[in-house]
Protein backbone atom coordinates (compact mmCIF):
# COMPACT_ATOMS: atom_id res chain seq x y z
CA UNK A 1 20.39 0.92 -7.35
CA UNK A 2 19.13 0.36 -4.02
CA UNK A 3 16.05 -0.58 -2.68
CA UNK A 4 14.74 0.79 0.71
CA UNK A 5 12.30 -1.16 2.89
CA UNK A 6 11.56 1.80 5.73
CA UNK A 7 11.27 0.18 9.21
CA UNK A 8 9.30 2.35 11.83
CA UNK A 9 8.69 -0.76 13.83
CA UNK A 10 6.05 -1.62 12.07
CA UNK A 11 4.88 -3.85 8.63
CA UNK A 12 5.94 -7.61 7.23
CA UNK A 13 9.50 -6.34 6.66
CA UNK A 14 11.18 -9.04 5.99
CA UNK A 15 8.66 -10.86 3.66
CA UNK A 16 8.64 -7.60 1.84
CA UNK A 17 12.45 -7.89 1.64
CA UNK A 18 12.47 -11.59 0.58
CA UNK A 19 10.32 -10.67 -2.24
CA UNK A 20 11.91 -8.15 -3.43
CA UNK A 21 15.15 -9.92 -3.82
CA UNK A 22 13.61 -12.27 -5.63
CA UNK A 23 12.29 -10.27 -8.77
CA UNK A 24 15.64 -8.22 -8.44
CA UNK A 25 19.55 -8.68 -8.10
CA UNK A 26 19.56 -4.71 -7.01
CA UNK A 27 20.37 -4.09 -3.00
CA UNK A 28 17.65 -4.29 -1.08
CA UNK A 29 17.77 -2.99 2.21
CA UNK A 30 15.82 -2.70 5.68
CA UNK A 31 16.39 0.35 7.01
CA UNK A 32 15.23 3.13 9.20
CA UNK A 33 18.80 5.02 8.55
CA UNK A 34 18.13 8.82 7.17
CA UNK A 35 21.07 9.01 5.10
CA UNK A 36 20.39 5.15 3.51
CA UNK A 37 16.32 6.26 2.97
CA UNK A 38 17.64 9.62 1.29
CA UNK A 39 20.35 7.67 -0.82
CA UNK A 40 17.90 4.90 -1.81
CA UNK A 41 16.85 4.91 -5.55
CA UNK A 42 13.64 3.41 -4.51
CA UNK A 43 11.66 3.41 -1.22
CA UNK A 44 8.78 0.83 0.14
CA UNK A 45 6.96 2.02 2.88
CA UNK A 46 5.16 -1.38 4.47
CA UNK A 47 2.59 -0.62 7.68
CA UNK A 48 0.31 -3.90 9.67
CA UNK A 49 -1.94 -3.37 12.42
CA UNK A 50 -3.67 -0.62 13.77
CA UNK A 51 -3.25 2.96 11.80
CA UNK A 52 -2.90 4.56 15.20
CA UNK A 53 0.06 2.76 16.32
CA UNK A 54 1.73 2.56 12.56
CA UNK A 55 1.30 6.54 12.50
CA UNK A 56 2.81 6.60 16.43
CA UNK A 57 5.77 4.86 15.66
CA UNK A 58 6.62 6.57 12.21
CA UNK A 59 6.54 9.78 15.00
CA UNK A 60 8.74 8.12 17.36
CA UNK A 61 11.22 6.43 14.94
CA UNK A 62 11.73 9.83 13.40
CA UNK A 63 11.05 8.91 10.08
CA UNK A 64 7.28 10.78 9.92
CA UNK A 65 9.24 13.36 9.05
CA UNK A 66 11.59 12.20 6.09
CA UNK A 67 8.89 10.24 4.32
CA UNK A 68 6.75 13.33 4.42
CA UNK A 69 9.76 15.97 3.08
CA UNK A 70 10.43 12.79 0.40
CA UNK A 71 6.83 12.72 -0.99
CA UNK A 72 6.72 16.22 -1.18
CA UNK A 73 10.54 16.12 -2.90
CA UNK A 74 8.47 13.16 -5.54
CA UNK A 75 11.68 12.44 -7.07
CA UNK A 76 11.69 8.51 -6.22
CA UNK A 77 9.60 5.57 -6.75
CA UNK A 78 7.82 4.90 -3.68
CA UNK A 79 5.33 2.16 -3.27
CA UNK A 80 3.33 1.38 -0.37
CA UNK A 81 1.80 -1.83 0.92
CA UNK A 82 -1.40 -2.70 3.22
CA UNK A 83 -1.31 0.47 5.81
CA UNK A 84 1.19 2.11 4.20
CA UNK A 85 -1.55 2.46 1.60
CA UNK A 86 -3.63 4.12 4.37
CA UNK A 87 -1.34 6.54 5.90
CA UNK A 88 -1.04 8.21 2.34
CA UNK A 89 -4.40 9.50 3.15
CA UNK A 90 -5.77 12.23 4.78
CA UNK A 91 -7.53 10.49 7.56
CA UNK A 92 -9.00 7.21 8.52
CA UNK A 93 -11.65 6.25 10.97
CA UNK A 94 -10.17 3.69 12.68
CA UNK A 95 -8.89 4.16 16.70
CA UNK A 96 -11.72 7.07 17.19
CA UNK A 97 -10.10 9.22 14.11
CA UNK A 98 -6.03 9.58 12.91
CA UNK A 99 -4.59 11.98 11.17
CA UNK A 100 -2.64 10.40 8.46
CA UNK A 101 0.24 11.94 6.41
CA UNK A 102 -2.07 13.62 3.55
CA UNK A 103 -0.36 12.93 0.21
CA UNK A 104 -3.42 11.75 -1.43
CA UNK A 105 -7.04 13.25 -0.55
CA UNK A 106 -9.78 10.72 0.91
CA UNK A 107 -9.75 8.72 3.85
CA UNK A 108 -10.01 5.38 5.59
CA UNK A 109 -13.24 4.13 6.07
CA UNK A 110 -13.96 0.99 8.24
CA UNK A 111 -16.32 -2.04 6.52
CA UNK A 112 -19.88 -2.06 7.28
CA UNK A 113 -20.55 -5.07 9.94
CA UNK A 114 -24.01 -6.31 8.12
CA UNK A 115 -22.61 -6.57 4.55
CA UNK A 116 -23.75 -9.92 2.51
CA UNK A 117 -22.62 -11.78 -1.02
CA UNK A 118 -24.50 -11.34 -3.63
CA UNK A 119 -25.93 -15.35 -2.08
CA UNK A 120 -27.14 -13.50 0.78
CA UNK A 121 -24.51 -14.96 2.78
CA UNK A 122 -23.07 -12.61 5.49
CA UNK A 123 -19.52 -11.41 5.20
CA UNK A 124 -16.79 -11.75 7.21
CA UNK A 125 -14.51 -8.30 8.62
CA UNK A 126 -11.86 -8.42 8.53
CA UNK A 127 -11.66 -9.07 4.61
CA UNK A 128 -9.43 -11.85 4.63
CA UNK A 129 -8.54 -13.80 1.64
CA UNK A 130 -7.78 -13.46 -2.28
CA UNK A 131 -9.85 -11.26 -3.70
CA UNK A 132 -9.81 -10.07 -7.65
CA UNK A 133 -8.60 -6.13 -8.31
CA UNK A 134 -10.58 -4.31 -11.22
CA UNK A 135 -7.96 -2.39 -13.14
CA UNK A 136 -9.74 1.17 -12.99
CA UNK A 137 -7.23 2.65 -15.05
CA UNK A 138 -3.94 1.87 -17.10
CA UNK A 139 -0.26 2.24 -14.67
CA UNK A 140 3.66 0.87 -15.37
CA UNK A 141 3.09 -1.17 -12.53
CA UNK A 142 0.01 -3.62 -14.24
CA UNK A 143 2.39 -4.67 -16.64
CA UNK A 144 1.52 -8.39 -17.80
CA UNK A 145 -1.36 -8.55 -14.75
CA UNK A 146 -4.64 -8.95 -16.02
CA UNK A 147 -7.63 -6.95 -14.84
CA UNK A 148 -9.20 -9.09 -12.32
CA UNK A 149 -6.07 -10.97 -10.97
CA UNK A 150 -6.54 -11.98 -7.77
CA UNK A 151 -4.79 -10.58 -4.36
CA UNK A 152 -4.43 -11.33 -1.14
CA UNK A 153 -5.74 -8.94 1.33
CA UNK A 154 -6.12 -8.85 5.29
CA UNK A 155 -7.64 -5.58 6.22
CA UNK A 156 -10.93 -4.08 8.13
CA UNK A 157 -10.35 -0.53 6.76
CA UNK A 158 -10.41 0.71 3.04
CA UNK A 159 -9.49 3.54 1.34
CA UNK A 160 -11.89 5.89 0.03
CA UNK A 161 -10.37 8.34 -2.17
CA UNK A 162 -11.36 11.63 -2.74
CA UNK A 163 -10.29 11.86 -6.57
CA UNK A 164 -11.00 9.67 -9.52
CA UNK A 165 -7.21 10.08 -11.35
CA UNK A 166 -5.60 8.82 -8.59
CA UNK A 167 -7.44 5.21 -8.59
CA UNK A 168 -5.75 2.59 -10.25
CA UNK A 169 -7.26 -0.96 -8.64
CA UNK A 170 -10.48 -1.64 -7.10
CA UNK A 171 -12.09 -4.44 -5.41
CA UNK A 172 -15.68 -5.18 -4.46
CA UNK A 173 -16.40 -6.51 -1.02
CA UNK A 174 -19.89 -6.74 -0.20
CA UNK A 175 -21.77 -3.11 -0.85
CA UNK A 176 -17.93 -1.38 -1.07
CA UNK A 177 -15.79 -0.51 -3.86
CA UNK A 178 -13.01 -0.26 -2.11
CA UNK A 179 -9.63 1.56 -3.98
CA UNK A 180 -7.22 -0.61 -3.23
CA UNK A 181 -4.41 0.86 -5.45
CA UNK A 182 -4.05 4.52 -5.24
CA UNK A 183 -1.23 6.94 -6.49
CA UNK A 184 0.30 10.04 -8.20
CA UNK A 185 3.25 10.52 -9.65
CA UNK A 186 6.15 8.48 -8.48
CA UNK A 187 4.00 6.90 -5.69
CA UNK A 188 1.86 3.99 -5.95
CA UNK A 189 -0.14 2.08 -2.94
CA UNK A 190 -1.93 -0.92 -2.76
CA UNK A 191 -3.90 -2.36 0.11
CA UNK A 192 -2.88 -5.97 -0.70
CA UNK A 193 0.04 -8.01 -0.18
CA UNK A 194 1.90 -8.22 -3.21
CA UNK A 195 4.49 -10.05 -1.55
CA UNK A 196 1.90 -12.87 -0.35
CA UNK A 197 0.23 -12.53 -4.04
CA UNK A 198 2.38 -15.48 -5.87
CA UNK A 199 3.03 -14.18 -9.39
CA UNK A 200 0.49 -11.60 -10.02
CA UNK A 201 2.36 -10.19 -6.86
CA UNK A 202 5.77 -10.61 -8.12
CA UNK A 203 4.92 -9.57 -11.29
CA UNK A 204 3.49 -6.03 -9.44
CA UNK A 205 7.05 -6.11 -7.70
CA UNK A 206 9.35 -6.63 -10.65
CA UNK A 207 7.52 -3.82 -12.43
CA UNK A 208 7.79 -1.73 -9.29
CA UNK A 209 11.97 -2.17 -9.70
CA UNK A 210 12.04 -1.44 -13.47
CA UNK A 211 9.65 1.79 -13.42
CA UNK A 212 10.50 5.13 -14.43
CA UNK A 213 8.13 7.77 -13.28
């Protein structure tokens, strides 16, 4: 089995990498070779920074493309971390507007600048930090994690999905419920860091490398 880590320039590649070797003794690979993504038994596709540029450089790697004709194909695992979450989408706001790779309906919606705790204290955007993810329903990949295990996120933008089956994690930030693991199928997404997550992250990774869509 071999793990695929896509690089498009783009994403904490070789934290992802490091993490990944550590839950498995399977090959895991960084990659942005056509023939090693298509012969991969499992794919990651990371993203950090602006959508805009993440979505340019999939274009100009060449790999928009392939991940698009292997999502469609939904015969691997695929699991996608921080804006590789976001491009699944339809759209997000950020940049003026970007049209994202539409595997999953909704879109990316930026945090409202005057949000407060519930101790009236303002909140900060970006949402930096741990943060704990409400289980909002049952997936392979929350194996052993409680609901309400805490995450670390670093993000300004959350997605807003358009349909309720294909939310599996939320999080509450201020007035937002953002849904911060998405997915259908053999794809899963999450909008935190799983490989900055200790354990509960780990323990998202291992299952990631045993499951069987």
């Amino acid at each position: 089995m071999t793990i695929a880590v896509i690089d498009y320039g783009m994403g904490n590649l070789h934290s992802v990498a490091k993490a990944l070797e550590h839950v498995t003794q399977e090959n895991v690979i960084i990659t942005r070779d056509a023939r090693c993504i298509r012969g991969a038994t499992r794919l990651v596709l990371p993203g950090q920074g602006a959508i805009r540029d993440c979505m340019g450089e999939l274009e100009r790697s060449q790999v928009k493309g392939l991940v698009q004709e292997l999502l469609a194909e939904a015969d691997k695992p695929l699991l996608g971390i921080c804006v590789g979450q976001q491009m699944l989408l339809d759209e997000s706001e950020e940049n003026g507007g970007v049209t994202c790779l539409g595997h999953l309906p909704g879109r990316v919606r930026r945090f409202p600048e005057d949000m407060h705790d519930a101790q009236g204290e303002r909140l900060k955007v970006p949402h930096m930090g741990w943060n704990r993810v409400d289980q909002h329903h049952a997936h392979p990949l929350w194996a052993g994690i409680e609901s309400g295990e805490r995450f670390y996120f670093v993000h300004s933008y959350y997605v807003d999905a358009a349909e309720d089956d294909t939310v599996f994690g939320t999080t509450d930030y201020g007035s937002v419920k953002a849904h911060v693991a998405i997915g259908r199928g053999p794809v899963f997404a999450v909008q935190f860091h799983p490989e900055k997550s200790a354990s509960a992250g780990l323990r998202l990774l291992e299952n990631f490398v045993t499951w069987e869509p």
